[in-house]
Protein backbone atom coordinates (compact mmCIF):
# COMPACT_ATOMS: atom_id res chain seq x y z
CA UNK A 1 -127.13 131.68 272.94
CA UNK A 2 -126.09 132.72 276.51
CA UNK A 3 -122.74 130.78 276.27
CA UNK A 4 -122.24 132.47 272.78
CA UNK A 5 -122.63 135.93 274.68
CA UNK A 6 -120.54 135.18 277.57
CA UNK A 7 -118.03 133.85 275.22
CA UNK A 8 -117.88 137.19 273.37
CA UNK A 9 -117.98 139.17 277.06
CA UNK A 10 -114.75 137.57 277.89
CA UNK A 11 -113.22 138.28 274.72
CA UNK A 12 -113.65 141.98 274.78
CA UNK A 13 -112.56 142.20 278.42
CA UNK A 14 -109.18 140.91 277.35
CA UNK A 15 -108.81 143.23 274.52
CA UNK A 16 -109.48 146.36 276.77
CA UNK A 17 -106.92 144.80 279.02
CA UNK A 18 -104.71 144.18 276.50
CA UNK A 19 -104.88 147.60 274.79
CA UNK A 20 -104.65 149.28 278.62
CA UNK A 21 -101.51 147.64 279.11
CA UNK A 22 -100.31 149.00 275.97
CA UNK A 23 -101.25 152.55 276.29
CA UNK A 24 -99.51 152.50 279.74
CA UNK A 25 -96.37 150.85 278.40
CA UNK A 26 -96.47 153.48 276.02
CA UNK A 27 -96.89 156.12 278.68
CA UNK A 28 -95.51 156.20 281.84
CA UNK A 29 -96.60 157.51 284.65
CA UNK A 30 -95.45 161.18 285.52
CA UNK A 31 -93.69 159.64 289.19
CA UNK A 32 -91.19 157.37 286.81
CA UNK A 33 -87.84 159.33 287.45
CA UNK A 34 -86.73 161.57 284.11
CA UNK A 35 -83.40 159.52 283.67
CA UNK A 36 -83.44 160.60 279.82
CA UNK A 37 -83.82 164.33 280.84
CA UNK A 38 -80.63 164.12 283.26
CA UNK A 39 -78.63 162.33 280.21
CA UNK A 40 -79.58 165.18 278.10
CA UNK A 41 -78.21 167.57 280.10
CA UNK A 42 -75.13 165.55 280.96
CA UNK A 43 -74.34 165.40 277.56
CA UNK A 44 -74.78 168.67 277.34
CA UNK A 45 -72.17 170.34 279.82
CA UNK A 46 -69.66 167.83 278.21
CA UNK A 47 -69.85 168.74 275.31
CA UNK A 48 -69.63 172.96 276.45
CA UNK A 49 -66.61 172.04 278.21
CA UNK A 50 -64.85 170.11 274.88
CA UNK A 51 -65.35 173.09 273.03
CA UNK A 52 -63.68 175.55 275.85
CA UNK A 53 -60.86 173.45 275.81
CA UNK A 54 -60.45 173.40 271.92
CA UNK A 55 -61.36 176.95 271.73
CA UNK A 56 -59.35 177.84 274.76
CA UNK A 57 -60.16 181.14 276.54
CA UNK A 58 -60.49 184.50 274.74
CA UNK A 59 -56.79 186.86 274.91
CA UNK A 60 -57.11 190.18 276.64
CA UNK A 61 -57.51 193.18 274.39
CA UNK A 62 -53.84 194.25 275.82
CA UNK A 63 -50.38 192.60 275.95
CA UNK A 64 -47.41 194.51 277.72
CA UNK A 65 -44.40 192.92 277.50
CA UNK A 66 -41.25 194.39 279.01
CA UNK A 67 -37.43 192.98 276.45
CA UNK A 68 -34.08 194.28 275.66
CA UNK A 69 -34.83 193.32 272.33
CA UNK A 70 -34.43 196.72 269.92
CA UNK A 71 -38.26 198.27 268.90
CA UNK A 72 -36.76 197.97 265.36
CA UNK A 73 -36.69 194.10 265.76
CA UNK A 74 -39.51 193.76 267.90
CA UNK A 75 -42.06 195.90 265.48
CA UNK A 76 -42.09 192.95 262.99
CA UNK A 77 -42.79 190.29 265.84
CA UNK A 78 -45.48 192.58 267.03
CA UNK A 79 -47.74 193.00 263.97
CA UNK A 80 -47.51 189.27 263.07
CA UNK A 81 -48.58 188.42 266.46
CA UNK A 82 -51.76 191.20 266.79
CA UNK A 83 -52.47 189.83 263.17
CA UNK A 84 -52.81 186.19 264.76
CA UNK A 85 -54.74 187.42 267.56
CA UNK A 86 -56.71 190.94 266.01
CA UNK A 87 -58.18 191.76 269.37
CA UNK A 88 -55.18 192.27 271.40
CA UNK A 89 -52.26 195.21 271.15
CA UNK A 90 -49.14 194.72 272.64
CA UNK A 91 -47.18 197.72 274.60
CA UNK A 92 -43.35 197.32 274.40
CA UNK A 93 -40.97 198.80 276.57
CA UNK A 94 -37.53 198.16 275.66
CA UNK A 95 -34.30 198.67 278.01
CA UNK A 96 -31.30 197.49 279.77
CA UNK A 97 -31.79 194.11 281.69
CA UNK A 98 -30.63 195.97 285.06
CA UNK A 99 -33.54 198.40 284.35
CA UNK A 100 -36.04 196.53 283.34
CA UNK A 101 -35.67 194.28 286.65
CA UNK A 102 -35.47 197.05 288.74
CA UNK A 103 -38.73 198.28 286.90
CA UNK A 104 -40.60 194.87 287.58
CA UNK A 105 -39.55 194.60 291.20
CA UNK A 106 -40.56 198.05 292.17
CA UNK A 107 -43.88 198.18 290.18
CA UNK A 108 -44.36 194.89 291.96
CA UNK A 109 -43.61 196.37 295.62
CA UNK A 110 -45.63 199.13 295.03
CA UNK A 111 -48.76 196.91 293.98
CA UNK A 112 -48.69 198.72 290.42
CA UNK A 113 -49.38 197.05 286.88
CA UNK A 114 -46.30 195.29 285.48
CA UNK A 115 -45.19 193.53 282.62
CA UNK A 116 -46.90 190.34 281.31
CA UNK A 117 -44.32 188.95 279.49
CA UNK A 118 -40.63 189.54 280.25
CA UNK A 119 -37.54 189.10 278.17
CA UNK A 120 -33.76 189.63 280.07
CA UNK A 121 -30.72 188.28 280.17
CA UNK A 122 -30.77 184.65 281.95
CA UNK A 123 -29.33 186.34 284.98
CA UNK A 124 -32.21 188.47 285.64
CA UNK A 125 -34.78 186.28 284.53
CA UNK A 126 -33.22 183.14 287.42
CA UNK A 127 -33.36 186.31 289.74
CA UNK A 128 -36.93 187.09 288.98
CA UNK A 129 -37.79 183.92 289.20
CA UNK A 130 -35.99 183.24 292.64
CA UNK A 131 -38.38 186.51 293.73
CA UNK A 132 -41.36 184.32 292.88
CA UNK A 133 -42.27 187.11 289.61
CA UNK A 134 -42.23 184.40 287.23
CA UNK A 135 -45.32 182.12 286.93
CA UNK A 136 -44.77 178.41 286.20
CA UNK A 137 -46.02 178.02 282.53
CA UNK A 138 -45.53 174.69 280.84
CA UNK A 139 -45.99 175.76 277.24
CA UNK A 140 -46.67 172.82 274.52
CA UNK A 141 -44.28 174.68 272.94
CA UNK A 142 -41.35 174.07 275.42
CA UNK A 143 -41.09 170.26 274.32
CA UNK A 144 -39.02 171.34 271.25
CA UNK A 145 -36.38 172.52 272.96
CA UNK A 146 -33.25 170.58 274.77
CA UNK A 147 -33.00 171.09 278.41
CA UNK A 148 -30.42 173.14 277.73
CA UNK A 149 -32.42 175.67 277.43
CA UNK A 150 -35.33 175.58 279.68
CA UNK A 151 -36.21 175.43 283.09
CA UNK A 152 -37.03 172.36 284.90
CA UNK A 153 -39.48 174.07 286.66
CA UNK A 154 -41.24 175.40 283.84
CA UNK A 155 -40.72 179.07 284.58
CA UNK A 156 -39.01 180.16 281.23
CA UNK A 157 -37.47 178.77 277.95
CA UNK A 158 -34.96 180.57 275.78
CA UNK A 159 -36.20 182.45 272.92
CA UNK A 160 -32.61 183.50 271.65
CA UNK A 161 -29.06 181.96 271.98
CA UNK A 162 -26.24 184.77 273.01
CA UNK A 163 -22.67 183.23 272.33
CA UNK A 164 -19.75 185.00 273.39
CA UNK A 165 -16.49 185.45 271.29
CA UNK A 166 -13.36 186.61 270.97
CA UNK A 167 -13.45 189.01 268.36
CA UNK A 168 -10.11 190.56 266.42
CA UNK A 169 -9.30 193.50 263.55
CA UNK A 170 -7.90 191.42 260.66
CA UNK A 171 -5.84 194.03 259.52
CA UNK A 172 -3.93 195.03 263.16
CA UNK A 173 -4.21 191.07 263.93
CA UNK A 174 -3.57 188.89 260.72
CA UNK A 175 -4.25 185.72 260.43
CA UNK A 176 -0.07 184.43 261.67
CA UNK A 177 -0.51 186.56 264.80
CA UNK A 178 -3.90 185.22 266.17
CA UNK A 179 -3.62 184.16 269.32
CA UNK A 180 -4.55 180.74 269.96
CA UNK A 181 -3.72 179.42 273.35
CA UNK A 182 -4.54 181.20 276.82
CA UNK A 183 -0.33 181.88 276.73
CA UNK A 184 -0.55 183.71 273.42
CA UNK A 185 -3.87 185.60 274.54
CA UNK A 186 -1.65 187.35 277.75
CA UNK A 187 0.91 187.73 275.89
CA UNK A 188 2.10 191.66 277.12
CA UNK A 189 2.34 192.43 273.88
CA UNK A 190 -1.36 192.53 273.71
CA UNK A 191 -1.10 195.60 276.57
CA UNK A 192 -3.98 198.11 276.25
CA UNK A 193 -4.35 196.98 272.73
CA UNK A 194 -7.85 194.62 273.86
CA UNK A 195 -11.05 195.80 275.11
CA UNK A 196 -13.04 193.42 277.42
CA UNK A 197 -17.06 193.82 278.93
CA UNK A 198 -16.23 195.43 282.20
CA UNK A 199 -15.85 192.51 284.59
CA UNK A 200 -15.94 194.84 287.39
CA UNK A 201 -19.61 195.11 287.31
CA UNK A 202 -20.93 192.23 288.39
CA UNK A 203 -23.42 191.89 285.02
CA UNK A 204 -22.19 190.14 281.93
CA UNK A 205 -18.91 190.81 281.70
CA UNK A 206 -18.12 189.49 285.23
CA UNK A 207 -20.13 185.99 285.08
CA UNK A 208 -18.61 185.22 281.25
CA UNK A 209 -14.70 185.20 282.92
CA UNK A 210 -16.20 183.93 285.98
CA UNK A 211 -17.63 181.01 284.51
CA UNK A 212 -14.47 179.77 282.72
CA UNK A 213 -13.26 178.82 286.04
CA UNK A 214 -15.25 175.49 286.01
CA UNK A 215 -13.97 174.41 282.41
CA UNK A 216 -10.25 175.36 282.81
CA UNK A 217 -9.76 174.59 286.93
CA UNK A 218 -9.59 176.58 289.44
CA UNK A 219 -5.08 176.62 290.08
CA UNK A 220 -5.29 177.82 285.57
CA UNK A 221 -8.10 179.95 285.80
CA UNK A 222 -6.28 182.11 288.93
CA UNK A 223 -3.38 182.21 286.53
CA UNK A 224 -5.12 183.39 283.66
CA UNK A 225 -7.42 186.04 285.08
CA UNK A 226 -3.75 187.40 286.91
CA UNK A 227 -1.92 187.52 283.65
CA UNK A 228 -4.73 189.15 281.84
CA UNK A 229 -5.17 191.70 284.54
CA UNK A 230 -1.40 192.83 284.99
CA UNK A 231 -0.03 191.53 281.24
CA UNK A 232 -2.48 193.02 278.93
CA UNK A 233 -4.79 195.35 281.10
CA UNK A 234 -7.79 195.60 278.64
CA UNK A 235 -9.98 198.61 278.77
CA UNK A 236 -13.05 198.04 279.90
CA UNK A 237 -16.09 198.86 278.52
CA UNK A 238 -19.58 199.16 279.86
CA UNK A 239 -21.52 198.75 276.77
CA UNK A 240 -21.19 196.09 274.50
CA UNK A 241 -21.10 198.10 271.56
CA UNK A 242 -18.14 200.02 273.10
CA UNK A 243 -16.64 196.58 273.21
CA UNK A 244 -16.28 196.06 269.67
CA UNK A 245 -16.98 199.14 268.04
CA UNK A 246 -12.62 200.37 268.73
CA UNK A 247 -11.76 196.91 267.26
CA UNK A 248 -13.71 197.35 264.20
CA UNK A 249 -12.53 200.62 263.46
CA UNK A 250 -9.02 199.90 264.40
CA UNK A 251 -8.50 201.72 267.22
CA UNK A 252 -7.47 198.43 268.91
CA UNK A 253 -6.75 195.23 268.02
CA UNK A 254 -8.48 192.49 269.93
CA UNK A 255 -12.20 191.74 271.79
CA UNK A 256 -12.27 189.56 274.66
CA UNK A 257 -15.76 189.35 275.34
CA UNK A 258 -18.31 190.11 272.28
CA UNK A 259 -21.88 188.82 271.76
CA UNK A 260 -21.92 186.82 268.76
CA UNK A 261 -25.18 188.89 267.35
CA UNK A 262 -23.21 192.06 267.81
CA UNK A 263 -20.11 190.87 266.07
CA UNK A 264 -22.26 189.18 263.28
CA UNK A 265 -23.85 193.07 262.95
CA UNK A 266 -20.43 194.70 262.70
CA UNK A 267 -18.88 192.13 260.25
CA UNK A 268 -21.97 192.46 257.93
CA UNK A 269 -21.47 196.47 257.69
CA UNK A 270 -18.47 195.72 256.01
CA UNK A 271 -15.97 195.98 259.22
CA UNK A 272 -12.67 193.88 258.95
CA UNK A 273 -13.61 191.34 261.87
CA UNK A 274 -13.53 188.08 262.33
CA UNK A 275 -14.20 186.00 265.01
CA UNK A 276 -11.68 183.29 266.41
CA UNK A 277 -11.32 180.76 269.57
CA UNK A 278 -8.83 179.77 272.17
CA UNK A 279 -7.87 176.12 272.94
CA UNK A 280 -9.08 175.20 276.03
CA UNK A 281 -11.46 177.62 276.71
CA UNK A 282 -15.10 176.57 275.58
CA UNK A 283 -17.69 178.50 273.75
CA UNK A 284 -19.66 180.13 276.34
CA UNK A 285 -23.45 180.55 275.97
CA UNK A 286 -25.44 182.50 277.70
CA UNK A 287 -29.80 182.80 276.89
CA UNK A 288 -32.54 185.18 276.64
CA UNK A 289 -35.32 183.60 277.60
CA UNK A 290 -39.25 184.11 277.95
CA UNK A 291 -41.06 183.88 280.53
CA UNK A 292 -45.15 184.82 282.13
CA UNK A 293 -44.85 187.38 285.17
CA UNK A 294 -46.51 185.80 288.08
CA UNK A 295 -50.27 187.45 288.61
CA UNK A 296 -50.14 189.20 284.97
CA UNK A 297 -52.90 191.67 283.99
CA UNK A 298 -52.99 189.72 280.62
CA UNK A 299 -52.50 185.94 281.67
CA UNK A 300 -54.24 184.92 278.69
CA UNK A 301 -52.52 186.61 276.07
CA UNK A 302 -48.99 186.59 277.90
CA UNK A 303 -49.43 182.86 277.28
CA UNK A 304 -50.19 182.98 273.49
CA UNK A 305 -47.67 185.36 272.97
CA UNK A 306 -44.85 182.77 274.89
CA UNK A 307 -46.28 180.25 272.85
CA UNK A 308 -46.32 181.93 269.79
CA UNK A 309 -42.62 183.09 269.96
CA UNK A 310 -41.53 179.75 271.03
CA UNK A 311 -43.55 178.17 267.96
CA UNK A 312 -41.46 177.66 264.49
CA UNK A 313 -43.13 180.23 263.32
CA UNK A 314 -41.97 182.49 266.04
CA UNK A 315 -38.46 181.07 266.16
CA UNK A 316 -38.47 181.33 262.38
CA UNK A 317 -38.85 184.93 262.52
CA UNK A 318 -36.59 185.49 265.04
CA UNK A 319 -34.11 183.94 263.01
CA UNK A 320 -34.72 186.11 260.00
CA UNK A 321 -34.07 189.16 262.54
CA UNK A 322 -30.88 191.02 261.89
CA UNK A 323 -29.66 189.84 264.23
CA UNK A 324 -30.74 187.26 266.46
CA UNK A 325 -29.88 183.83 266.76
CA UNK A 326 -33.25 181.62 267.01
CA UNK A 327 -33.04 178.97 269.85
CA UNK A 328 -35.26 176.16 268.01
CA UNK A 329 -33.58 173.68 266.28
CA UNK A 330 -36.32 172.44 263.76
CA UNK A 331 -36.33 175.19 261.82
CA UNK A 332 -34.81 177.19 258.56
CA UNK A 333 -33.71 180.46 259.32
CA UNK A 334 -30.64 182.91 258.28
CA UNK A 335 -29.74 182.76 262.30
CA UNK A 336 -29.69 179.61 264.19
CA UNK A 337 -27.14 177.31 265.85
CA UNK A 338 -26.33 175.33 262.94
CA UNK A 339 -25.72 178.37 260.62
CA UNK A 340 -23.63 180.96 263.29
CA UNK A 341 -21.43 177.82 264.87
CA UNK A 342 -21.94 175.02 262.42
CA UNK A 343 -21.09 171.46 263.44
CA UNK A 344 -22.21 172.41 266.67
CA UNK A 345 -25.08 170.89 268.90
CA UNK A 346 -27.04 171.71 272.30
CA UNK A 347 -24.82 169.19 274.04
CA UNK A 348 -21.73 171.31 273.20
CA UNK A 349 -22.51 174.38 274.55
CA UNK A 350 -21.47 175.61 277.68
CA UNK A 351 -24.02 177.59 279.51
CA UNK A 352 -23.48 181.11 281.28
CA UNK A 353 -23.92 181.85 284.08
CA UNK A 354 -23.55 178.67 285.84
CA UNK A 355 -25.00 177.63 289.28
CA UNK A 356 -21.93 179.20 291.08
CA UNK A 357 -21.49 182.69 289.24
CA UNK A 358 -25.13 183.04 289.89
CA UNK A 359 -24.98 182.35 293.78
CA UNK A 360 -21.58 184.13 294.13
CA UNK A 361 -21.67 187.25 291.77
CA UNK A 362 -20.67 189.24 294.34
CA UNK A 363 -17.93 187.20 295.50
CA UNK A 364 -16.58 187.62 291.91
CA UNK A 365 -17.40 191.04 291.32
CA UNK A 366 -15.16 192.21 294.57
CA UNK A 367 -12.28 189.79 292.62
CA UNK A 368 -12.44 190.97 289.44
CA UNK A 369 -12.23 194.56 290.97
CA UNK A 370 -9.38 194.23 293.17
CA UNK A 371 -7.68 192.53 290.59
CA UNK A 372 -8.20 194.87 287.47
CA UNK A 373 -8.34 198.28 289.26
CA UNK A 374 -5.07 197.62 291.28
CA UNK A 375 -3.08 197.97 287.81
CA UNK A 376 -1.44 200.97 287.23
């Protein structure tokens, strides 16, 4: 009987010690470090910062963006982007390139609020950027578009192409008297019948002429700028409407230096123009590009909006613009490099201003004067 007993003694002390090392398996003690709680919370801030990234920050409720671009085309632009983005309003101030830099620079010196976004002549936009006002902004946009025509740096790509022309009245030049070679073009009998973008200024006019020097060599390019200063003497204009505007109504006969957007305006009004070229001198291109001012008041949106004009379906309206020739190449539009110079690629076009016009505009501008104001 006492063996039976001590028999069933043992066998309930091993259940309790069985079932005790069960409950603490079960339940650790409180000193066992929380390794699931510091998971949790791991897996928490990852997945916070995935969704910034995808989300991306919020835009500013204001844009200010400083072009040359006309309000006209700009209003369409405007309400498709503060459609996209319905918290943010843009403010657009439109003027000349020489103005608006001089605006940026001395709101900039003065420590006052300036642009976020500016769009100038290529010029002005390298000069900006040489002043440190233009941020480095490598848009996921940018890798559609050919070096050609985009920084390496990342400070700006080109939202618009600007080829130059020469530009003639078919009905004082017809189509057996066009001038084709750089002999024909200073030909005296062209003498104060041609207008030409005043090269005396040091802007446009000035780094176009200037920039043919590296194509045609420096002993031809002497020669031509010589005979086109005391041969034909072109009147020069400031304005580039005031370029074309006395060929189209036939007040003279030829236009040395027109912007292709502003001859493809004229021509569709009706105006007896047409465009032709001159062997051995290239088809000069110059760019306006886009860029984000460095230390904007609107970072944020100053980046959506670059991206979202660079995008196809910025570039797309741009191209629809009347007129402005879009700079992306995978799109449709009524204005792009295929459809104003067809046949044509990136690699064909000539860029201007070129390293050298930019780092000696002055050099030219003091040639071009001495040479063109000497004339009598």
């Amino acid at each position: 009987m006492v063996n039976r007993n001590a028999y069933i003694g043992i066998a309930i002390v091993v259940i309790v010690a069985i079932a005790a090392a069960a409950y603490i398996s079960l339940n650790p003690s409180t000193t066992t470090p929380p390794t699931s709680s510091t998971t949790t919370s791991s897996t928490s801030t990852t997945t916070t910062s995935s969704t910034s990234t995808t989300s991306g920050p919020k835009p500013e409720d204001t844009l200010v963006v400083y072009t040359t671009v006309d309000q006209q085309t700009f209003a369409p632009w405007q309400k498709v982007f503060e459609e996209k983005y319905p918290g943010t309003r843009i403010q657009f101030f439109t003027d000349t390139p020489g103005n608006i830099f001089t605006k940026i620079t001395t709101e900039r010196a003065a420590n006052k609020p300036t642009a976020d976004v500016v769009m100038i002549s290529l010029s002005l936009q390298l000069s900006l950027q040489n002043k440190g006002l233009l941020e480095q902004y490598n848009s996921p946009e940018a890798a559609a578009y050919p070096a050609i025509f985009k920084d390496s740096t990342g400070h700006w790509v080109a939202a618009m192409l600007l080829p130059m022309l020469q530009v003639r009245n078919t009905a004082l030049v017809p189509d057996s008297d066009v001038p084709h070679t750089v002999d024909q073009l200073v030909d005296p009998k062209w003498k104060g019948k041609d207008t030409i973008h005043d090269l005396t200024l040091g802007t446009v006019g000035t780094q176009y002429f200037a920039t043919l020097k590296q194509y045609m060599g420096e002993q031809e390019w002497t020669s031509f700028m010589e005979r086109l200063a005391t041969n034909v003497q072109p009147i020069r204009k400031a304005a580039f409407e005031d370029v074309i505007n006395p060929v189209a109504s036939g007040e003279e006969s030829i236009a040395l230096s027109v912007y292709m957007h502003d001859f493809l305006g004229t021509k569709n009004k009706g105006a007896p123009v047409a465009a032709f070229t001159i062997d051995g001198l290239p088809v000069l291109t110059s760019l306006l590009p886009v860029g984000v001012v460095t230390n904007a008041t609107h970072p944020v949106a100053a980046r959506l909006f670059m991206d979202w004009i660079l995008s196809k379906d910025g570039q797309t309206m741009v191209g629809n613009s009347e007129v402005r020739i879009a700079a992306r190449q995978d799109i449709t539009a009524k204005y792009t490099l295929q459809t104003v110079l067809p046949g044509k690629t990136p690699d064909d076009l000539k860029i201007f201003p070129n390293d050298d016009v930019v780092k000696n505009s002055a050099t030219y501008k003091s040639y071009f004067t001495k040479l063109f104001t000497s004339q009598p």
